[in-house]
PDB file of N, CA and C in Angstrom:
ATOM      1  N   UNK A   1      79.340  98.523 124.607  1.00  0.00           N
ATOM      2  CA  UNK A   1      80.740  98.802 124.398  1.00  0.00           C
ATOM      3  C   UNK A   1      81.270  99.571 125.608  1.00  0.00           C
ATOM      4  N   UNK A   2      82.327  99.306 126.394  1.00  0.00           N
ATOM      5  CA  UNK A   2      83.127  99.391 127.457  1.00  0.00           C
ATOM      6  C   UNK A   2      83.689 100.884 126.800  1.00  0.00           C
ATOM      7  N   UNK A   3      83.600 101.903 127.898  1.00  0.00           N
ATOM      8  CA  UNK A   3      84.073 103.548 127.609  1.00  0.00           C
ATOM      9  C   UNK A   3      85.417 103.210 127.794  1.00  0.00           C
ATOM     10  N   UNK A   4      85.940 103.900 126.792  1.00  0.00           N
ATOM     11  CA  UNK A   4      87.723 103.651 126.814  1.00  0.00           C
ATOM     12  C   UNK A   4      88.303 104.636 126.938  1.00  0.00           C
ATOM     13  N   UNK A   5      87.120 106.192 127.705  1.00  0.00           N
ATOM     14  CA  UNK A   5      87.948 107.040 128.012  1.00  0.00           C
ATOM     15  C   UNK A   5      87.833 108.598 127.285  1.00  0.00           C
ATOM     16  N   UNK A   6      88.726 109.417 127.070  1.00  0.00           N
ATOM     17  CA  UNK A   6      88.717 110.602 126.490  1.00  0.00           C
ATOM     18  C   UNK A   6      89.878 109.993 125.630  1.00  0.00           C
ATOM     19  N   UNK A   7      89.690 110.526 124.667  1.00  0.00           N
ATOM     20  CA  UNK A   7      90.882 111.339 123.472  1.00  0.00           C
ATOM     21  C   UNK A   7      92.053 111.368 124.698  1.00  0.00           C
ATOM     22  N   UNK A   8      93.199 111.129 123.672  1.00  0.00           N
ATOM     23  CA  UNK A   8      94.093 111.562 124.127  1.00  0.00           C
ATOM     24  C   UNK A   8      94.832 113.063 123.915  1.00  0.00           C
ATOM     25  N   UNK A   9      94.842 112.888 122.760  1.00  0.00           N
ATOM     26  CA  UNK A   9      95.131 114.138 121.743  1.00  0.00           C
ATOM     27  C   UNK A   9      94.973 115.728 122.567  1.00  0.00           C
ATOM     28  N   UNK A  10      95.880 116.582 122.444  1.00  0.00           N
ATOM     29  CA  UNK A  10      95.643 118.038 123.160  1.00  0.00           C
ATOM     30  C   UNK A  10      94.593 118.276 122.623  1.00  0.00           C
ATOM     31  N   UNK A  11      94.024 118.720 123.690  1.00  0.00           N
ATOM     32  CA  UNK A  11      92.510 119.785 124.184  1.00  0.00           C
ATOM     33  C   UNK A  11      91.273 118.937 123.299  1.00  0.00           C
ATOM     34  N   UNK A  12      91.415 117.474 123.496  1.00  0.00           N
ATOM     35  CA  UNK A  12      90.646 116.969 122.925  1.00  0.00           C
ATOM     36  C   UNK A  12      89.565 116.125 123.749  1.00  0.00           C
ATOM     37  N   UNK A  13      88.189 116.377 123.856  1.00  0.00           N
ATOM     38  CA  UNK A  13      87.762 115.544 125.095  1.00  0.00           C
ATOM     39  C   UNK A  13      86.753 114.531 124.401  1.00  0.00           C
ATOM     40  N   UNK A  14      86.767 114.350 123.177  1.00  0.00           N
ATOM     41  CA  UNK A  14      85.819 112.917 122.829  1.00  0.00           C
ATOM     42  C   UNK A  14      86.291 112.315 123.322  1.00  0.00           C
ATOM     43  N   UNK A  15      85.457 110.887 122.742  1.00  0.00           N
ATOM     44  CA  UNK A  15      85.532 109.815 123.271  1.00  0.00           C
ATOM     45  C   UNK A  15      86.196 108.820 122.447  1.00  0.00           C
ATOM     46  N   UNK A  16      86.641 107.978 123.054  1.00  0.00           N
ATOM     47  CA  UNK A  16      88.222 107.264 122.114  1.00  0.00           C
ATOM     48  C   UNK A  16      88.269 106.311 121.776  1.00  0.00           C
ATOM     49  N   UNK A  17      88.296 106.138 120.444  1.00  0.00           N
ATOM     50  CA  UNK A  17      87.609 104.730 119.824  1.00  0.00           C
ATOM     51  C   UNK A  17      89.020 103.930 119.525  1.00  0.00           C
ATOM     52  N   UNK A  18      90.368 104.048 119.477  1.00  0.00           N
ATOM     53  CA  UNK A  18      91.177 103.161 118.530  1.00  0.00           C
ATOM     54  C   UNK A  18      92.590 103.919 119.220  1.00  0.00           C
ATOM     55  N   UNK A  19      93.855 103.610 119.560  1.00  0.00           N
ATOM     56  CA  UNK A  19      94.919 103.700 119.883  1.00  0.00           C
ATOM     57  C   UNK A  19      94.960 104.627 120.552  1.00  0.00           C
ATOM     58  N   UNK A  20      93.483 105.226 121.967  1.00  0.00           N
ATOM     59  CA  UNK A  20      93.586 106.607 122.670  1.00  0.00           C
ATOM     60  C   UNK A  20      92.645 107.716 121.933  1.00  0.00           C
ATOM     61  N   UNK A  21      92.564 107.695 120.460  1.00  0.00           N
ATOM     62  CA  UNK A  21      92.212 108.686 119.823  1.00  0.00           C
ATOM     63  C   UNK A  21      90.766 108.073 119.543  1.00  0.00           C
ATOM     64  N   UNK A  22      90.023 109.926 119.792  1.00  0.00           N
ATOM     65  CA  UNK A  22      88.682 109.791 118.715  1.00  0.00           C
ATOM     66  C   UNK A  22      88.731 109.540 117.703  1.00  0.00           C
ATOM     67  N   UNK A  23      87.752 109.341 116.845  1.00  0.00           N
ATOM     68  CA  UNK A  23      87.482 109.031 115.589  1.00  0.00           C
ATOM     69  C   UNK A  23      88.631 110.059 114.699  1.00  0.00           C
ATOM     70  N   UNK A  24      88.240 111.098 114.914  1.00  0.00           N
ATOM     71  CA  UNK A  24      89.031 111.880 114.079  1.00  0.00           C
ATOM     72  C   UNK A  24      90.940 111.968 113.859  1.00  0.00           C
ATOM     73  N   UNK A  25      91.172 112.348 115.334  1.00  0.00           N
ATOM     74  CA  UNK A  25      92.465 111.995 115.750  1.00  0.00           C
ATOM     75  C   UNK A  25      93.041 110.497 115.107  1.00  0.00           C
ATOM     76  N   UNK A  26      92.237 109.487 115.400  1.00  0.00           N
ATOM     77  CA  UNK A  26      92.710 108.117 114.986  1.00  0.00           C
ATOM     78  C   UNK A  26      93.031 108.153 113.242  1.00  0.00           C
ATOM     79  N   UNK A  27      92.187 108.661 112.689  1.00  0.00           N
ATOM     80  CA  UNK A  27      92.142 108.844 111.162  1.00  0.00           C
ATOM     81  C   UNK A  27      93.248 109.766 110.531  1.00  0.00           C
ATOM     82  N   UNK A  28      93.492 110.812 111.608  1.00  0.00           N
ATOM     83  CA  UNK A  28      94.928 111.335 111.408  1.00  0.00           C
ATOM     84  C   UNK A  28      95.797 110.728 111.914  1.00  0.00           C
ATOM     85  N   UNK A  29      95.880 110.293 112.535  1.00  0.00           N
ATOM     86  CA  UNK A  29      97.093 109.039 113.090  1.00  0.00           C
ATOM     87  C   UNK A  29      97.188 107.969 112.124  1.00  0.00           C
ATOM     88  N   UNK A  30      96.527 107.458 111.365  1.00  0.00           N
ATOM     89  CA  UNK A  30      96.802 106.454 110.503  1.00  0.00           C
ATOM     90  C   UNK A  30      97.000 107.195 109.041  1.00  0.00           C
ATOM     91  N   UNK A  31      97.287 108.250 109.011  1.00  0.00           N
ATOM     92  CA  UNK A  31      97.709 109.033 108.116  1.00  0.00           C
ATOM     93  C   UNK A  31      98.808 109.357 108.195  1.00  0.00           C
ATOM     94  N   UNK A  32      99.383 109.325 109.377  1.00  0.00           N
ATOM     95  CA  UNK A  32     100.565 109.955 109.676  1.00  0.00           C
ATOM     96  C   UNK A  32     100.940 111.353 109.661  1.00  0.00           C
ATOM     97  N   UNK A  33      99.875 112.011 110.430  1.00  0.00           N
ATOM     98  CA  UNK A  33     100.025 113.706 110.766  1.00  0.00           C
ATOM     99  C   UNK A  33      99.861 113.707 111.981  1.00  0.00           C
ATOM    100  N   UNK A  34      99.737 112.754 113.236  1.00  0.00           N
ATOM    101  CA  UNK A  34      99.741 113.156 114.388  1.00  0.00           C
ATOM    102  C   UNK A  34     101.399 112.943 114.913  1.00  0.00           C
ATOM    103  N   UNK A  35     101.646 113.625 115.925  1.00  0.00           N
ATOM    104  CA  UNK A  35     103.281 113.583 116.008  1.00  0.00           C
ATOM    105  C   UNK A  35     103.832 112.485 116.423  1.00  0.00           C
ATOM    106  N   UNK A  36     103.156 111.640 117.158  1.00  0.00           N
ATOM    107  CA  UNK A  36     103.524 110.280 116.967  1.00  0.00           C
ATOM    108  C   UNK A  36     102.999 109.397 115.843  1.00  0.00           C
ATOM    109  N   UNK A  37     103.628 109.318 115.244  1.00  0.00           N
ATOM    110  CA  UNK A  37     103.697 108.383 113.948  1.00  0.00           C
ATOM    111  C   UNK A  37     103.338 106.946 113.811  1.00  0.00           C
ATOM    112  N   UNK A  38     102.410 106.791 113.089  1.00  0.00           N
ATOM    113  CA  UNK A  38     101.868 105.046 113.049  1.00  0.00           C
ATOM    114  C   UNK A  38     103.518 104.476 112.308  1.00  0.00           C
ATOM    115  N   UNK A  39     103.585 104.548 111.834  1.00  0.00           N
ATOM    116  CA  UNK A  39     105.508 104.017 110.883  1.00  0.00           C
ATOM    117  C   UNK A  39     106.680 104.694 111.232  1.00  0.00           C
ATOM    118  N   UNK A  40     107.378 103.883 111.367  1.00  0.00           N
ATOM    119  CA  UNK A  40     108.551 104.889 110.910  1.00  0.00           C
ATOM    120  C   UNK A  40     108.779 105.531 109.931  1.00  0.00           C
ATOM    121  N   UNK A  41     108.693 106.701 109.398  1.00  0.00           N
ATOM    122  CA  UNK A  41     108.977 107.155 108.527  1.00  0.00           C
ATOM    123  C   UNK A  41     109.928 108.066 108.592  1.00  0.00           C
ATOM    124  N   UNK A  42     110.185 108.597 107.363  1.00  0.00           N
ATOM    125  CA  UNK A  42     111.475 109.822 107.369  1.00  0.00           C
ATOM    126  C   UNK A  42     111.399 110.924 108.091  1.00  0.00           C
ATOM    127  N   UNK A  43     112.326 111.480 108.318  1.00  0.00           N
ATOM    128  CA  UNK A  43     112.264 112.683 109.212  1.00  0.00           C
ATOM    129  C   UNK A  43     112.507 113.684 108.294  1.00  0.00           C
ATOM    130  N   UNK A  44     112.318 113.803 106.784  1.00  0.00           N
ATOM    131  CA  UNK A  44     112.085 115.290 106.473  1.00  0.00           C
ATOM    132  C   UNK A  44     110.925 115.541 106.681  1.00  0.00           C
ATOM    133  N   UNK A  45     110.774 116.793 106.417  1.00  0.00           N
ATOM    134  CA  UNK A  45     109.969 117.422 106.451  1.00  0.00           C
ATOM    135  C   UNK A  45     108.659 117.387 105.584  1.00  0.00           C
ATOM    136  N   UNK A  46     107.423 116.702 106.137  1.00  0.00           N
ATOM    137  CA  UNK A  46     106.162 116.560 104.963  1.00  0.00           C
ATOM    138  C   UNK A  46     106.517 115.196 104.034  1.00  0.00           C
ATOM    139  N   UNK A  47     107.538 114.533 104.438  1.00  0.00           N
ATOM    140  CA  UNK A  47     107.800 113.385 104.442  1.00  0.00           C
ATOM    141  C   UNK A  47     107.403 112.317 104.592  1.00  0.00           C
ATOM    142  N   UNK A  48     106.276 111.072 104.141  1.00  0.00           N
ATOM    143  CA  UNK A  48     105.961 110.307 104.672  1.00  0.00           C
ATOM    144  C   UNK A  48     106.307 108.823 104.598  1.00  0.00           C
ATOM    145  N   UNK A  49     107.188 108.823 103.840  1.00  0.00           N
ATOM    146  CA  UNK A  49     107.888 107.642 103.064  1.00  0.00           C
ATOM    147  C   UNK A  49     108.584 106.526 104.199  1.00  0.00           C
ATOM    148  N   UNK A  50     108.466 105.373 104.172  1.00  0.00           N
ATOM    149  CA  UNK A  50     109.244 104.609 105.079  1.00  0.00           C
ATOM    150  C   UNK A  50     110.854 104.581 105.010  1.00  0.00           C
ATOM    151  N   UNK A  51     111.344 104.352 106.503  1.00  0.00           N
ATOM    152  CA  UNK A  51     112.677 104.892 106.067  1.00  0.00           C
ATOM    153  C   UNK A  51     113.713 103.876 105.429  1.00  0.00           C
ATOM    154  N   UNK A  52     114.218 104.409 105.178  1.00  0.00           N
ATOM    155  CA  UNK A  52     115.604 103.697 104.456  1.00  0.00           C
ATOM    156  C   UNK A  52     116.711 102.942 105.549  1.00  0.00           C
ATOM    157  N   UNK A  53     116.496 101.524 105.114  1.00  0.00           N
ATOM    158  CA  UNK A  53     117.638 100.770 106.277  1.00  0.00           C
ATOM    159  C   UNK A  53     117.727 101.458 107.541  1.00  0.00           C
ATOM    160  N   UNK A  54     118.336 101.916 108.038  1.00  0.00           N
ATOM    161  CA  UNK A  54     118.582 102.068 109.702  1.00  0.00           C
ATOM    162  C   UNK A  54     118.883 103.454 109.766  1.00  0.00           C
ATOM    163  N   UNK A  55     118.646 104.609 108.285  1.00  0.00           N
ATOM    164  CA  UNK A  55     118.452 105.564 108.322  1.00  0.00           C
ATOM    165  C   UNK A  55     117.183 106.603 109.146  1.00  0.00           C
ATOM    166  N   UNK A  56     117.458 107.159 109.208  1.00  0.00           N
ATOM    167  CA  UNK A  56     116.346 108.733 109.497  1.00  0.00           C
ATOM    168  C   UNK A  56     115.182 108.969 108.430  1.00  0.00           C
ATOM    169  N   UNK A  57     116.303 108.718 107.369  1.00  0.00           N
ATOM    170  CA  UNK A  57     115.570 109.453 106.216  1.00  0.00           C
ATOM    171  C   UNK A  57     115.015 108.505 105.027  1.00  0.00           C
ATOM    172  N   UNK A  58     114.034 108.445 104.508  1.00  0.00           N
ATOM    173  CA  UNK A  58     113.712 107.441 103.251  1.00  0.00           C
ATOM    174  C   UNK A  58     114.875 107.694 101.915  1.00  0.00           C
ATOM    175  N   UNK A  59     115.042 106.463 101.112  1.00  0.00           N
ATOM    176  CA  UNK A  59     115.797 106.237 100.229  1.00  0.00           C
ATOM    177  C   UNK A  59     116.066 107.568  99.397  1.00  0.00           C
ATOM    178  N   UNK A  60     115.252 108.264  98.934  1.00  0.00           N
ATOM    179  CA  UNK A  60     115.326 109.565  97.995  1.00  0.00           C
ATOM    180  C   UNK A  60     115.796 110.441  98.821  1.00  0.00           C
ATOM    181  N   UNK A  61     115.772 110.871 100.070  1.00  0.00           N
ATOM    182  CA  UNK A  61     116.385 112.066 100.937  1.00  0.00           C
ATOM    183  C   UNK A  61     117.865 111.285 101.701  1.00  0.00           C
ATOM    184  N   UNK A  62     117.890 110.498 101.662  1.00  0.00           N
ATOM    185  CA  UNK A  62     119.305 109.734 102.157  1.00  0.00           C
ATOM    186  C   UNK A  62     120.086 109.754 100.879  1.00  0.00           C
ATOM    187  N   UNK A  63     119.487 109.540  99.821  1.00  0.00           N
ATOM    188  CA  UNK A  63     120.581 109.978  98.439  1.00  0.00           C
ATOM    189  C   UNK A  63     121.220 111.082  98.136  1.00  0.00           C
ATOM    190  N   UNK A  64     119.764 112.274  98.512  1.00  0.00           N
ATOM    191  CA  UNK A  64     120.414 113.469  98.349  1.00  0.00           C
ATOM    192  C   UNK A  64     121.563 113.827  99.589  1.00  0.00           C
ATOM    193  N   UNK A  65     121.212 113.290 100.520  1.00  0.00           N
ATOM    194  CA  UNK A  65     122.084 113.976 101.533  1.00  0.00           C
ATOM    195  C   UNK A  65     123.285 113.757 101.696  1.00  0.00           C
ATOM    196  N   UNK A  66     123.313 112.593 101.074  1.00  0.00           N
ATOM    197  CA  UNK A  66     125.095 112.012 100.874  1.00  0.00           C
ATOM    198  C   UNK A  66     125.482 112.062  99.496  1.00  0.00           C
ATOM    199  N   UNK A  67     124.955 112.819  98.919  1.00  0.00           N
ATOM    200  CA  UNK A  67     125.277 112.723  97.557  1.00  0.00           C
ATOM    201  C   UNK A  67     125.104 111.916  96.133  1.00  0.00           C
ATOM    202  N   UNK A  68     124.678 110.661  96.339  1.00  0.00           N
ATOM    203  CA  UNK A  68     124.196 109.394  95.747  1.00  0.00           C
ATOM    204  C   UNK A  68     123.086 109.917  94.577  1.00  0.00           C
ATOM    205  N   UNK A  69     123.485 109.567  93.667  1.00  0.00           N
ATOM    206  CA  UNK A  69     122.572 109.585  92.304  1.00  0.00           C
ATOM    207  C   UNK A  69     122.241 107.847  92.276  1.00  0.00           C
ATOM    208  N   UNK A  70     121.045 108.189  91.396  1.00  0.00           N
ATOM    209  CA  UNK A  70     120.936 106.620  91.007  1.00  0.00           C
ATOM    210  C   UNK A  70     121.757 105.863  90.293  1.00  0.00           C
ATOM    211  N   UNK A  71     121.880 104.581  89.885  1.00  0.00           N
ATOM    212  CA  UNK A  71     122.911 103.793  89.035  1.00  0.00           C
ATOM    213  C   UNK A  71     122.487 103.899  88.050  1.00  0.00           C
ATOM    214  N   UNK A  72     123.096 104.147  87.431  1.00  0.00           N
ATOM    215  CA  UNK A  72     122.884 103.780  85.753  1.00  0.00           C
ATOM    216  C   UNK A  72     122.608 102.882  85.164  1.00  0.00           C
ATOM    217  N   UNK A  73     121.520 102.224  84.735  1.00  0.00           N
ATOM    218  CA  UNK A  73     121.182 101.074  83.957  1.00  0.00           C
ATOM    219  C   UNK A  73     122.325 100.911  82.733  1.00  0.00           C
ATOM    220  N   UNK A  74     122.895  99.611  82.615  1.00  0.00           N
ATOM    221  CA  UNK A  74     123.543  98.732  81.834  1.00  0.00           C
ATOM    222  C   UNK A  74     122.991  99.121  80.190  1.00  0.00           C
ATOM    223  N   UNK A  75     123.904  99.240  79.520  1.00  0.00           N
ATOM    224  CA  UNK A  75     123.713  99.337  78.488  1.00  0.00           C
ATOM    225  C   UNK A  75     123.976  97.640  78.012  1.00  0.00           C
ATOM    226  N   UNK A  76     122.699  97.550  76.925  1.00  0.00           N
ATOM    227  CA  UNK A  76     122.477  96.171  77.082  1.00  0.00           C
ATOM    228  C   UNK A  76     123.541  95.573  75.477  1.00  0.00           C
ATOM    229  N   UNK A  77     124.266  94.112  75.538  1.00  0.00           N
ATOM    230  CA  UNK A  77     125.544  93.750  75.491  1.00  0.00           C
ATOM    231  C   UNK A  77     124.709  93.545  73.785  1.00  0.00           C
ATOM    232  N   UNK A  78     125.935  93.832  73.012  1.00  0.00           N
ATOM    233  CA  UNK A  78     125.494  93.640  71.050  1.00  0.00           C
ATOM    234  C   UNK A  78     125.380  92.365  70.853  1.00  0.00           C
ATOM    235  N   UNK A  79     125.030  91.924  70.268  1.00  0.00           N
ATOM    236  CA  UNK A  79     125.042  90.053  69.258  1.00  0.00           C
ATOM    237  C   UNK A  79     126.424  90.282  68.636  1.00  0.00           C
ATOM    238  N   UNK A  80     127.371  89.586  69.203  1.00  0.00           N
ATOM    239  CA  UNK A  80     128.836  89.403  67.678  1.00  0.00           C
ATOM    240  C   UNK A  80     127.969  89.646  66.440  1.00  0.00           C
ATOM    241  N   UNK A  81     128.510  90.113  65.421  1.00  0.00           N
ATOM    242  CA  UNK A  81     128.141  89.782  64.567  1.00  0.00           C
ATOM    243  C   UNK A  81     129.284  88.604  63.692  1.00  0.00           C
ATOM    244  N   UNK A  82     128.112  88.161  62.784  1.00  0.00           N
ATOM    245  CA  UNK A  82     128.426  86.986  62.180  1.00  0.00           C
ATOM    246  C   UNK A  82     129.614  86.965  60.523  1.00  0.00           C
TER     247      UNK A  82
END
């Protein structure tokens, strides 16, 4: 197997198995705790949710922030009676 180098990751000098990162680093990277992010995800905070349309933020923190409650499910329609 061809050396692919050091870690990228600060003050990290293994050796780098998968997108730059050691083993470890890589496993947090596909977790989504290294600061570059495998997804897009939301930008709150501890957030990992994919984001919402062409938002920042995933569907539940884009609701709150503009105010948006969920819809109300339909109250479902009577039989005439006969």
């Amino acid at each position: 197997m061809a050396n692919k180098g050091n870690c990228k990751a600060t003050d990290c000098a293994r050796e780098a198995v998968g997108k730059g990162y050691c083993r470890q680093h890589f496993r947090l990277w596909k977790a989504g705790e290294m600061p570059k992010a495998r997804y897009k995800t939301c930008t709150f905070e501890k957030c990992h949710k994919q984001r919402f349309r062409t938002s920042s933020l995933c569907e539940e923190h884009f609701n709150t922030k503009h105010g948006k409650t969920a819809a109300p499910t339909p109250a479902p329609a009577e039989a005439p009676s006969a």
